[in-house]
C-alpha atoms as a PDB file:
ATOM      1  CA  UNK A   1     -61.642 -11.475  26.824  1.00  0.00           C
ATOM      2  CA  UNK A   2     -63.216  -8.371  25.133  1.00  0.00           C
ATOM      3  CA  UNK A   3     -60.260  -7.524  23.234  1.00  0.00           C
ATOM      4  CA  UNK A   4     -60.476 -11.275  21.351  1.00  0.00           C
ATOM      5  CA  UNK A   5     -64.384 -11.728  21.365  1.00  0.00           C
ATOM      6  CA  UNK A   6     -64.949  -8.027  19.878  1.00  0.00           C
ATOM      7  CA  UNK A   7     -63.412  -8.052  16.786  1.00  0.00           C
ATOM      8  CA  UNK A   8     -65.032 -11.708  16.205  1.00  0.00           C
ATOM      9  CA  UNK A   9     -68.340 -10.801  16.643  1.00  0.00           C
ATOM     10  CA  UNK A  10     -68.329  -7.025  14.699  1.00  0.00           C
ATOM     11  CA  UNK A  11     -66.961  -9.366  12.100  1.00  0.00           C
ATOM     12  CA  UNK A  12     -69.635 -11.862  12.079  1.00  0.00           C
ATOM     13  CA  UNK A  13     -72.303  -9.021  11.925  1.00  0.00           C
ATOM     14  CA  UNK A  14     -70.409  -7.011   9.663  1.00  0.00           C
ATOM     15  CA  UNK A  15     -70.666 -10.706   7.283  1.00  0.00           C
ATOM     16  CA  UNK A  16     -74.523 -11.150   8.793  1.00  0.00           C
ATOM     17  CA  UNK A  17     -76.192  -7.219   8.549  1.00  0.00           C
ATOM     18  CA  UNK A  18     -79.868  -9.081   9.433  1.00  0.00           C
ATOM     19  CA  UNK A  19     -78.736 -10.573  12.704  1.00  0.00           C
ATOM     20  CA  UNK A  20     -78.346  -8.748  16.217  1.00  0.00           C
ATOM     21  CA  UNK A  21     -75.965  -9.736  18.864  1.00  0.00           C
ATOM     22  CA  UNK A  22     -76.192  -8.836  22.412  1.00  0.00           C
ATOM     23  CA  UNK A  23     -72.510  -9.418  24.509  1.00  0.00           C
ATOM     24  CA  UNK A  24     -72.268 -10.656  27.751  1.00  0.00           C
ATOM     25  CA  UNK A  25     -68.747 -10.406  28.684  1.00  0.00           C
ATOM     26  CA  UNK A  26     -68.611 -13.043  31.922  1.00  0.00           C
ATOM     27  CA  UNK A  27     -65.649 -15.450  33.479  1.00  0.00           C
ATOM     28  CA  UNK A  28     -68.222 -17.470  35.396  1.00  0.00           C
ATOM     29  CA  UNK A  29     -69.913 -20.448  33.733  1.00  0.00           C
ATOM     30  CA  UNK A  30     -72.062 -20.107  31.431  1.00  0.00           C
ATOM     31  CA  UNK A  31     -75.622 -21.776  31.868  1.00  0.00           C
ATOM     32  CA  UNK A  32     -76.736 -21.232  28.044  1.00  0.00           C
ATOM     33  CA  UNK A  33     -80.371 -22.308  27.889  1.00  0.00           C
ATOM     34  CA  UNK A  34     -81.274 -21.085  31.769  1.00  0.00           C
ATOM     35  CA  UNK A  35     -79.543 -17.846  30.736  1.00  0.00           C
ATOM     36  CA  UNK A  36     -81.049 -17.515  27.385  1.00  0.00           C
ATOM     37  CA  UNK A  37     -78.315 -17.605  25.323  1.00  0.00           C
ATOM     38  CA  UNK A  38     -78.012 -18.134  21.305  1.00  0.00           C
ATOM     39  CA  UNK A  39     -74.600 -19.164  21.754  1.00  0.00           C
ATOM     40  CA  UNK A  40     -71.480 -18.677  24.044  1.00  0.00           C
ATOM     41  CA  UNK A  41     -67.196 -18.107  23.026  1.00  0.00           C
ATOM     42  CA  UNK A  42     -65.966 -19.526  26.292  1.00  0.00           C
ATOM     43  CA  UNK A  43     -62.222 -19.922  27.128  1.00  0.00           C
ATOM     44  CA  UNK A  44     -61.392 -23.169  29.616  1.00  0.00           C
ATOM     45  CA  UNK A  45     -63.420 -26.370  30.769  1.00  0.00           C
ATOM     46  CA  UNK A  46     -66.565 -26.811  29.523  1.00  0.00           C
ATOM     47  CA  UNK A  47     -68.773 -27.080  32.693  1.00  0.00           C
ATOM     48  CA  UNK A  48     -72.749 -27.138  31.150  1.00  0.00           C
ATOM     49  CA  UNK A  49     -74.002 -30.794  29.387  1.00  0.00           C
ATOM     50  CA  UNK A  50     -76.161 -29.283  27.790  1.00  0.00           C
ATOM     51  CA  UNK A  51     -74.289 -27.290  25.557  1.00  0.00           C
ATOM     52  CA  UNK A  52     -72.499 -28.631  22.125  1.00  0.00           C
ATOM     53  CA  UNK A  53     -68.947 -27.122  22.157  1.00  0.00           C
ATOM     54  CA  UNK A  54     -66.630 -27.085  19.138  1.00  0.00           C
ATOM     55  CA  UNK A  55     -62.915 -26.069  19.805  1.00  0.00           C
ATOM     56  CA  UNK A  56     -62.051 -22.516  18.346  1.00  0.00           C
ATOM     57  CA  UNK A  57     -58.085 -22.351  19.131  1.00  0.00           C
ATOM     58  CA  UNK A  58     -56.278 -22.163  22.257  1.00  0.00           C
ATOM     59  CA  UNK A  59     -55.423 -18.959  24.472  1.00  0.00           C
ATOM     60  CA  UNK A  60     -51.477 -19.110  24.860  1.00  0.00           C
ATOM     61  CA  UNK A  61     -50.642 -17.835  28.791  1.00  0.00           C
ATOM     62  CA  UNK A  62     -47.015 -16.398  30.055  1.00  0.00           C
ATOM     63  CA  UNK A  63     -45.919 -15.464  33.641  1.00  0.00           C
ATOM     64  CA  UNK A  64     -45.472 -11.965  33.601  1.00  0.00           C
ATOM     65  CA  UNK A  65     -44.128  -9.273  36.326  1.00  0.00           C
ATOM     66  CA  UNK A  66     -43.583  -5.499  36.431  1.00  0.00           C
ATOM     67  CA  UNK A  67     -39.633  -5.532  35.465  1.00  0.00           C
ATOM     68  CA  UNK A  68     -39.156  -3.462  39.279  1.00  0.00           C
ATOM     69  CA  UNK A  69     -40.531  -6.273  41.385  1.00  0.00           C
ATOM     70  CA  UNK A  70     -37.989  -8.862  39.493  1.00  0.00           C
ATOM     71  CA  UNK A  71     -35.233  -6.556  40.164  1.00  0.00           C
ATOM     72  CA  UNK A  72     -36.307  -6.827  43.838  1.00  0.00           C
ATOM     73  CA  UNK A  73     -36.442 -10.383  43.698  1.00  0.00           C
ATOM     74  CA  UNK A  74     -33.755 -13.195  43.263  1.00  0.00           C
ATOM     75  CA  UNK A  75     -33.125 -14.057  40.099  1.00  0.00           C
ATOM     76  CA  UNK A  76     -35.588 -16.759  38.721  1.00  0.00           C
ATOM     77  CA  UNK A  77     -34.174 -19.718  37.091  1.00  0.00           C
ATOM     78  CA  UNK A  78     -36.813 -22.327  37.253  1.00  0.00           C
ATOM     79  CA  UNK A  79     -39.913 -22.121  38.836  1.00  0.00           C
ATOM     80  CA  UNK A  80     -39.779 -23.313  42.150  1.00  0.00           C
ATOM     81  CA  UNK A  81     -37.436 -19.816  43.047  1.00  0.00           C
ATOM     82  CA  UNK A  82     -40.796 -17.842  42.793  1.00  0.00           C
ATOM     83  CA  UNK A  83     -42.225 -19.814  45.532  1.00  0.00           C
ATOM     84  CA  UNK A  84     -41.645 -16.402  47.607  1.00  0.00           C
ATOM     85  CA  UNK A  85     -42.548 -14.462  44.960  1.00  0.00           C
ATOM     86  CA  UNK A  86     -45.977 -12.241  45.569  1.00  0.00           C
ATOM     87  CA  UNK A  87     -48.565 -13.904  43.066  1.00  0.00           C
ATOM     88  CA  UNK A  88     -51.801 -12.452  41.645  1.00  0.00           C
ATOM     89  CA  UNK A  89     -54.123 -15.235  40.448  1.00  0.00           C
ATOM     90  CA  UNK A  90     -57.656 -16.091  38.218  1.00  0.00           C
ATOM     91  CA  UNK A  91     -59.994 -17.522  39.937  1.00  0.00           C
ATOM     92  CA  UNK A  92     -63.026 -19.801  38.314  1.00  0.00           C
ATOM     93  CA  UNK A  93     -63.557 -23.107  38.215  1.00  0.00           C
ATOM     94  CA  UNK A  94     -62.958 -23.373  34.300  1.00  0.00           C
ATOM     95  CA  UNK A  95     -59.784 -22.351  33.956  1.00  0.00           C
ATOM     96  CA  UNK A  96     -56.713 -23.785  36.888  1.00  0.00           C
ATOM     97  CA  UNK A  97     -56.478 -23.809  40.387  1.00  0.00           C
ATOM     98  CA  UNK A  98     -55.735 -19.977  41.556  1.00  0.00           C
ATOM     99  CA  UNK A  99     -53.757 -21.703  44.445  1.00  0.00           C
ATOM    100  CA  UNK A 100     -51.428 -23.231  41.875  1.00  0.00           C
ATOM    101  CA  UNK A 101     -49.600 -22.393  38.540  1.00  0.00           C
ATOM    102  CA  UNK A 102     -48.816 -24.984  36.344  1.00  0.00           C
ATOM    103  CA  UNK A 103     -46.148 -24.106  33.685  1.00  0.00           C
ATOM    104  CA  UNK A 104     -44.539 -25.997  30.947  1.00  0.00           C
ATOM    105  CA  UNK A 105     -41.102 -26.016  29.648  1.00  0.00           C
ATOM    106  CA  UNK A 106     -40.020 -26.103  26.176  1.00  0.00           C
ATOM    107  CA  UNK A 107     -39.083 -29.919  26.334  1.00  0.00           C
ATOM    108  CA  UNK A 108     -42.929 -29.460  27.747  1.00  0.00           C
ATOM    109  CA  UNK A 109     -42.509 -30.969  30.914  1.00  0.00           C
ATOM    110  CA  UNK A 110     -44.971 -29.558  33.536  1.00  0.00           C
ATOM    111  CA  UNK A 111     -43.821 -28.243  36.708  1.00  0.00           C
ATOM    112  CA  UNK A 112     -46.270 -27.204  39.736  1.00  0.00           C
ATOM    113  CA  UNK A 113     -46.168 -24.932  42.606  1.00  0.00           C
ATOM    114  CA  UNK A 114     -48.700 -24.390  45.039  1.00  0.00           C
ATOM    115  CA  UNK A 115     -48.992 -20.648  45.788  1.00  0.00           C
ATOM    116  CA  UNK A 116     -50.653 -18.386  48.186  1.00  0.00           C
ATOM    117  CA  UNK A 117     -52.107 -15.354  46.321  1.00  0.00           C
ATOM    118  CA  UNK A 118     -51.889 -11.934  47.538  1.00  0.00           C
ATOM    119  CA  UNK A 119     -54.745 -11.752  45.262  1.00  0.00           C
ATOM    120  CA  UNK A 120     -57.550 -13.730  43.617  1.00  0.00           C
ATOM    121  CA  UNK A 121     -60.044 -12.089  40.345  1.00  0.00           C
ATOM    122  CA  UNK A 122     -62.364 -13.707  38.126  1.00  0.00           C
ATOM    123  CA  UNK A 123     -61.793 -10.869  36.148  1.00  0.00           C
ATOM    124  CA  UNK A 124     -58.176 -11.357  33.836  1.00  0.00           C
ATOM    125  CA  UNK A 125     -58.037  -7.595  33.264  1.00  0.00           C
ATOM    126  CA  UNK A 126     -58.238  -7.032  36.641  1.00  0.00           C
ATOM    127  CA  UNK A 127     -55.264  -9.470  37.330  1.00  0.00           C
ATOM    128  CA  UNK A 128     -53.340  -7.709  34.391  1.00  0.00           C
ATOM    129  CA  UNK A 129     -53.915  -4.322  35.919  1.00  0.00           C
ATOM    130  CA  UNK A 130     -52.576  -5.929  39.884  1.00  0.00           C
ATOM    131  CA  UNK A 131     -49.578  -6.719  38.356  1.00  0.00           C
ATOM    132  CA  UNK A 132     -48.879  -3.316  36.197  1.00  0.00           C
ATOM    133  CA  UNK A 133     -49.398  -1.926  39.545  1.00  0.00           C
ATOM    134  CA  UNK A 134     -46.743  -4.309  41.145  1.00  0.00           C
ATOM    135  CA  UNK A 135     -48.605  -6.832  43.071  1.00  0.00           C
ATOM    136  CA  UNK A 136     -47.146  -9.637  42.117  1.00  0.00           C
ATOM    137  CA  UNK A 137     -46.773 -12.215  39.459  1.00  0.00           C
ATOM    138  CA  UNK A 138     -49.448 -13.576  37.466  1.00  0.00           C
ATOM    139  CA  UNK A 139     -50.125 -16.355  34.352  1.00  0.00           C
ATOM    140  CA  UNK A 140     -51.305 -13.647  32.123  1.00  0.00           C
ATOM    141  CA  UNK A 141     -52.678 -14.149  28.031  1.00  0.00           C
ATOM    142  CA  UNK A 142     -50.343 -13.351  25.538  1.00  0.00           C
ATOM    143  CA  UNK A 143     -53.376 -11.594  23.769  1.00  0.00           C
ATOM    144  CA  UNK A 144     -53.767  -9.085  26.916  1.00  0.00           C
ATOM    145  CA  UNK A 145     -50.265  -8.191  27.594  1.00  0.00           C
ATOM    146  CA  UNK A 146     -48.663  -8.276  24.397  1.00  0.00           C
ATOM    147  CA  UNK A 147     -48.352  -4.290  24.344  1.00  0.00           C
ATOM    148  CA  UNK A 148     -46.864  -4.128  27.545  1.00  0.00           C
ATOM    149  CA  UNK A 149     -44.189  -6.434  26.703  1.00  0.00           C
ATOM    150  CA  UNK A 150     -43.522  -5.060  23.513  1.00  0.00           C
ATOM    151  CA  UNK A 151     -43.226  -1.673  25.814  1.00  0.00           C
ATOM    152  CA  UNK A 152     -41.317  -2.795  28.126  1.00  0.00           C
ATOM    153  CA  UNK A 153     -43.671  -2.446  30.994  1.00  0.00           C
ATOM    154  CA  UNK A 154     -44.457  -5.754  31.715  1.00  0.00           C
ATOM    155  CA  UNK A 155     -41.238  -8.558  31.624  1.00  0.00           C
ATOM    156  CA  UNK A 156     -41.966 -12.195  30.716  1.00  0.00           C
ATOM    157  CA  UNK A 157     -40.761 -14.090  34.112  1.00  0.00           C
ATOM    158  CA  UNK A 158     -38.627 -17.512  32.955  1.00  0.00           C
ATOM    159  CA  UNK A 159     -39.319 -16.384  29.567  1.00  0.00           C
ATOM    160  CA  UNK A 160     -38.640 -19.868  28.374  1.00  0.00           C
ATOM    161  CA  UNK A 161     -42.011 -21.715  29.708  1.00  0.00           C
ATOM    162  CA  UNK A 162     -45.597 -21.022  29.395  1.00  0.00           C
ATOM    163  CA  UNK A 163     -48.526 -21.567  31.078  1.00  0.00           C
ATOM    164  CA  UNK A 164     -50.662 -24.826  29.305  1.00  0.00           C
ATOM    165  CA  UNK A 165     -52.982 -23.315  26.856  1.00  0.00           C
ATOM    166  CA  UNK A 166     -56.523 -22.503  27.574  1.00  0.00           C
ATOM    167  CA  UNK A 167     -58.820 -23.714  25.138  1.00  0.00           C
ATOM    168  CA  UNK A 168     -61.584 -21.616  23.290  1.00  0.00           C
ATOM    169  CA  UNK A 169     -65.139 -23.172  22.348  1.00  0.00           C
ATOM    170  CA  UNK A 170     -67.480 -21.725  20.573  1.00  0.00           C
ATOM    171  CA  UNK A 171     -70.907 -23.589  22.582  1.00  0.00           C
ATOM    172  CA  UNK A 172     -74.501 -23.762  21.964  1.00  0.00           C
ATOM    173  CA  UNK A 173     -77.686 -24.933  23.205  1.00  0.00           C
ATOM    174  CA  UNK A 174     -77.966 -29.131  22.965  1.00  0.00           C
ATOM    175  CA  UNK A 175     -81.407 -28.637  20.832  1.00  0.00           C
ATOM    176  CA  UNK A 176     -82.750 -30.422  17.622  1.00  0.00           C
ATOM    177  CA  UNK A 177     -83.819 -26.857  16.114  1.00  0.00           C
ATOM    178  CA  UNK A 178     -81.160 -24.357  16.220  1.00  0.00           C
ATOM    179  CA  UNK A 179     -81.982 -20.687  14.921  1.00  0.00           C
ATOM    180  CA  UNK A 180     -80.706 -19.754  11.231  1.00  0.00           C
ATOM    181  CA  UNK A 181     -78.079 -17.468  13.016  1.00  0.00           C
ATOM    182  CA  UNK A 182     -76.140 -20.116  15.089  1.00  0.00           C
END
């Protein structure tokens, strides 16, 4: 997301005043050499071979619901009792299955439930903003809705488990002769 990627790359030209960066903020795959791309900051599954990718952390995800629709809702004590629940999912092949979530408990053991969104985005801030406006319940970044649980107006649903982590790479171009600025 934006909010992660920004501050990384103002950094890196802050530290680098003779190089230029042009960001492409996309949740599809990323094709780097048919695309023309220097190099790529991709959360999930790597999908291109021809790309080197070297792990850059891990995006931590949380089910999270706008605190009226779990007041509406019986209470939620392990995951299968939000199999009623109204979900809101991300869609793309490099991340999960948005017909699924996938969470782990803090013994972390997995449990799955097959869902049927009300709602599917490849866009995470778009999911974020369907379930500030009370669509449903989502597997949302910690990174994206840490002010609205700090607010209040989000609530962390089973607040003990978490989604698996996503992992970052930072990818370029399989090539012998990489540009100075990778």
């Amino acid at each position: 997301g934006q909010w992660v990627i920004t501050p990384l790359v103002s950094q890196f030209l802050r530290a680098n005043p003779k190089v230029t960066a042009a960001l492409a903020l996309n949740n599809r795959p990323l094709q780097m050499i048919q695309e023309g791309c220097d190099v790529g900051i991709l959360p999930g599954k790597i999908t291109d071979e021809s790309v080197i990718a070297r792990p850059a952390g891990v995006i931590t995800l949380h089910l999270a619901a706008l605190p009226s629709l779990i007041k509406s809702r019986p209470p939620a004590k392990v995951l299968a009792d939000l199999k009623t629940w109204p979900w809101v999912s991300l869609g793309g092949s490099q991340f999960w299955s948005a017909r699924e979530v996938t969470i782990l408990g803090r013994d972390g053991s997995e449990q799955t439930l097959p869902i049927s969104p009300v709602l599917i985005s490849e866009g995470v801030t778009s999911v974020r903003e369907a379930v500030r406006n009370g669509l449903g319940v989502a597997l949302l970044p910690d990174w994206l809705i840490k002010g609205e649980l700090e607010s209040g107006a989000l609530v962390r649903v089973l607040p003990a488990c978490k989604g698996r982590d996503v992992p970052i790479h930072v990818v370029y171009a399989r090539q012998r002769v990489l540009p100075t600025r990778v």
